[in-house]
Protein backbone atom coordinates (compact mmCIF):
# COMPACT_ATOMS: atom_id res chain seq x y z
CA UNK A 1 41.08 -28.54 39.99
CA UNK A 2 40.16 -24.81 39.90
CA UNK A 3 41.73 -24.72 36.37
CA UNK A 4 39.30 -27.47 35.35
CA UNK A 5 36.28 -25.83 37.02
CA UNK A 6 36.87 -22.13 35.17
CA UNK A 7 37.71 -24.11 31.46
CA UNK A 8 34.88 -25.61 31.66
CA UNK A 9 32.98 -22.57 32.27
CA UNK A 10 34.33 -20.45 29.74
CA UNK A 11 33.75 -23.46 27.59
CA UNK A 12 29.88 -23.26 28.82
CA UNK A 13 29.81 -19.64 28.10
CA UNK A 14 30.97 -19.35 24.63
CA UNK A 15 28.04 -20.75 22.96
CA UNK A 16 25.83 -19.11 25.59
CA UNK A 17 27.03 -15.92 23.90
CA UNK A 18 26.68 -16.65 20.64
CA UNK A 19 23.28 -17.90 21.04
CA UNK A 20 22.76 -14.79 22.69
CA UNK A 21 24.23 -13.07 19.29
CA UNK A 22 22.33 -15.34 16.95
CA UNK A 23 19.35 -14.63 18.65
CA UNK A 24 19.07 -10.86 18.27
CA UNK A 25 20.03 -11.32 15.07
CA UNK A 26 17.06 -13.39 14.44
CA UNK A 27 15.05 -10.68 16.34
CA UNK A 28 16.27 -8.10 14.25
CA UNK A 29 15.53 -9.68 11.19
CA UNK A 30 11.76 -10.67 12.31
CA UNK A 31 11.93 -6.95 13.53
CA UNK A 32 12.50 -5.45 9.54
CA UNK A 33 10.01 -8.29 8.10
CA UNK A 34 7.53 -6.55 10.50
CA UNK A 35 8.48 -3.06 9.57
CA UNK A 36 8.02 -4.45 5.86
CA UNK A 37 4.53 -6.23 6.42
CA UNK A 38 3.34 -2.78 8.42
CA UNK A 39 4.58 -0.80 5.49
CA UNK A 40 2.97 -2.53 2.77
CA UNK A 41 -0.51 -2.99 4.55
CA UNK A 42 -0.29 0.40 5.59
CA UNK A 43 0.10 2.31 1.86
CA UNK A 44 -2.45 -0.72 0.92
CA UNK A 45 -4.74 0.78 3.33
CA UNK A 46 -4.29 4.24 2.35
CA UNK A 47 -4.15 3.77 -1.28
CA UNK A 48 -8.03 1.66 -1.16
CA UNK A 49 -9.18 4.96 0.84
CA UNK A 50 -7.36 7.14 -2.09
CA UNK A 51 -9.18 5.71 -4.69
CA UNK A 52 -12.82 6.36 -3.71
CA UNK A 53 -11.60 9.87 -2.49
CA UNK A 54 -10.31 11.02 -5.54
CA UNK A 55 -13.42 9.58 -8.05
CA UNK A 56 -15.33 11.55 -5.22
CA UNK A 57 -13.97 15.15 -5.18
CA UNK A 58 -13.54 15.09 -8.92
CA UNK A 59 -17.48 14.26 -9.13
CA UNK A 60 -17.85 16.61 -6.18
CA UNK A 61 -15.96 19.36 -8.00
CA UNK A 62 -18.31 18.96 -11.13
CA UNK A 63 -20.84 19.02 -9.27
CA UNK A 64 -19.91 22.52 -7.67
CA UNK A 65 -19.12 23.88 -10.51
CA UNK A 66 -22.53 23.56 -12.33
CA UNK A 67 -23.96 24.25 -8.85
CA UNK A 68 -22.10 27.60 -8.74
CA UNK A 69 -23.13 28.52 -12.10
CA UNK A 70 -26.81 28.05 -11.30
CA UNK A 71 -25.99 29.97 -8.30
CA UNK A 72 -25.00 32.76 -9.74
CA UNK A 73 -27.43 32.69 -12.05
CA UNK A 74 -29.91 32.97 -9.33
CA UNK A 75 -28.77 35.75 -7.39
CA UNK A 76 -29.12 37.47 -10.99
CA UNK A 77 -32.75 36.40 -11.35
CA UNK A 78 -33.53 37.44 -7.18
CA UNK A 79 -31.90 40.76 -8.22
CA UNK A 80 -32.22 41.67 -11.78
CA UNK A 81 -30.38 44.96 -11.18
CA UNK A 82 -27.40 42.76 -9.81
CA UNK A 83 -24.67 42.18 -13.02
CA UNK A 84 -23.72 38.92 -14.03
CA UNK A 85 -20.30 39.31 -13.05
CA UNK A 86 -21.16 40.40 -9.63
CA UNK A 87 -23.31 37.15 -9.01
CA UNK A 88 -20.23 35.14 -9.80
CA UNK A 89 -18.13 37.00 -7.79
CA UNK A 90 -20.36 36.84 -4.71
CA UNK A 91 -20.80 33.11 -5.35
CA UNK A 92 -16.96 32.24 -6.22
CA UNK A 93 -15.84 34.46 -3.19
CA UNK A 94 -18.11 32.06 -0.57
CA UNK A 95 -16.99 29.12 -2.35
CA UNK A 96 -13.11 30.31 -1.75
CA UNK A 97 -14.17 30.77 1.72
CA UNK A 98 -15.27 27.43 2.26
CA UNK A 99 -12.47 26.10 0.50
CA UNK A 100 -9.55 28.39 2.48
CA UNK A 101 -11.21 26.64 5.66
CA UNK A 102 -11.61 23.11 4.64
CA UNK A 103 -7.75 23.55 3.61
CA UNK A 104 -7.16 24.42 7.06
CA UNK A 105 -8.99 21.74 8.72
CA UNK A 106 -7.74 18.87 6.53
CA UNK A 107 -3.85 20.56 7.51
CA UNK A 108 -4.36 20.16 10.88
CA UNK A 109 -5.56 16.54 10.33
CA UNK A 110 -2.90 15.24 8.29
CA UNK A 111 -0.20 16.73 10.86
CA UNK A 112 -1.96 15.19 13.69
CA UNK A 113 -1.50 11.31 11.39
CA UNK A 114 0.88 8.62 12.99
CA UNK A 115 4.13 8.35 11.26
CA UNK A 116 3.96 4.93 9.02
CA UNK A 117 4.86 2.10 10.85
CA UNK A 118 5.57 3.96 14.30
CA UNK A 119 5.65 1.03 16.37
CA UNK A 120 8.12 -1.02 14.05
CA UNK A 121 10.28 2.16 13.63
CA UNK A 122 10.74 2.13 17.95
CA UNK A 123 10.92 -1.85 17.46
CA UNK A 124 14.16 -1.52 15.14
CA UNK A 125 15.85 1.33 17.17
CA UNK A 126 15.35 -0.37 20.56
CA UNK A 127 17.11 -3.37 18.77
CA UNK A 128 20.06 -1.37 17.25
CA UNK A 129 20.55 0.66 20.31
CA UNK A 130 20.60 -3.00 22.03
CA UNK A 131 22.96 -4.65 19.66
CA UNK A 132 25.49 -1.42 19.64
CA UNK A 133 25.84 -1.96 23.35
CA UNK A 134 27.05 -5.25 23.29
């Protein structure tokens, strides 16, 4: 009767393992459809904030550029003594100033931005660290 008892349990535990199997393989697959829909809203994101960004700072940069000239320009007409040259320099050497430390700031930021997709990266290497186990 104990022969019975332990077929019929090993019988009960086959298809409780593959179940098991089938399972995270169903998990695994939900887990790279995430990664996939987290991806491509992600760069969607990103590339709708790109767009006005980039019409901006090439308005912004015509913008300084005329502004600059005027500026330089005017430090002539304050100082009439002061060259031409000179009032660009003066003007083009703040202006690289500004620039050297917006380049910094906007460095720091973009190290400091999550990774794509973080949490659907961990997702995926939980499951294959899970599924190598077994």
């Amino acid at each position: 009767m104990l022969t019975e008892e332990r077929t019929e349990s090993s019988a009960g535990l086959a298809p409780l393992v593959t179940g098991i199997i089938k399972d995270a393989q169903a998990l695994f697959r939900q887990q790279l459809t995430l990664f996939q829909v987290e991806l491509k809203n992600d760069l969607d994101r990103r590339k709708d904030a790109a767009i006005p960004l980039i019409v901006g700072g090439v308005v912004g940069l015509l913008a300084a550029l005329v502004l600059s000239i005027m500026a330089a320009h005017l430090l002539v007409y304050l100082w009439p003594q002061l060259p031409l040259f000179a009032g660009f320099a003066i003007v083009g050497g703040m202006l690289g100033a500004i620039a050297i430390g917006l380049l910094i700031t906007g460095k720091k930021r973009a190290d400091s931005l999550r990774a794509i997709g973080e949490k659907a990266v961990q997702g995926l290497k939980e499951n294959i660290q899970w599924t190598t186990k077994t």
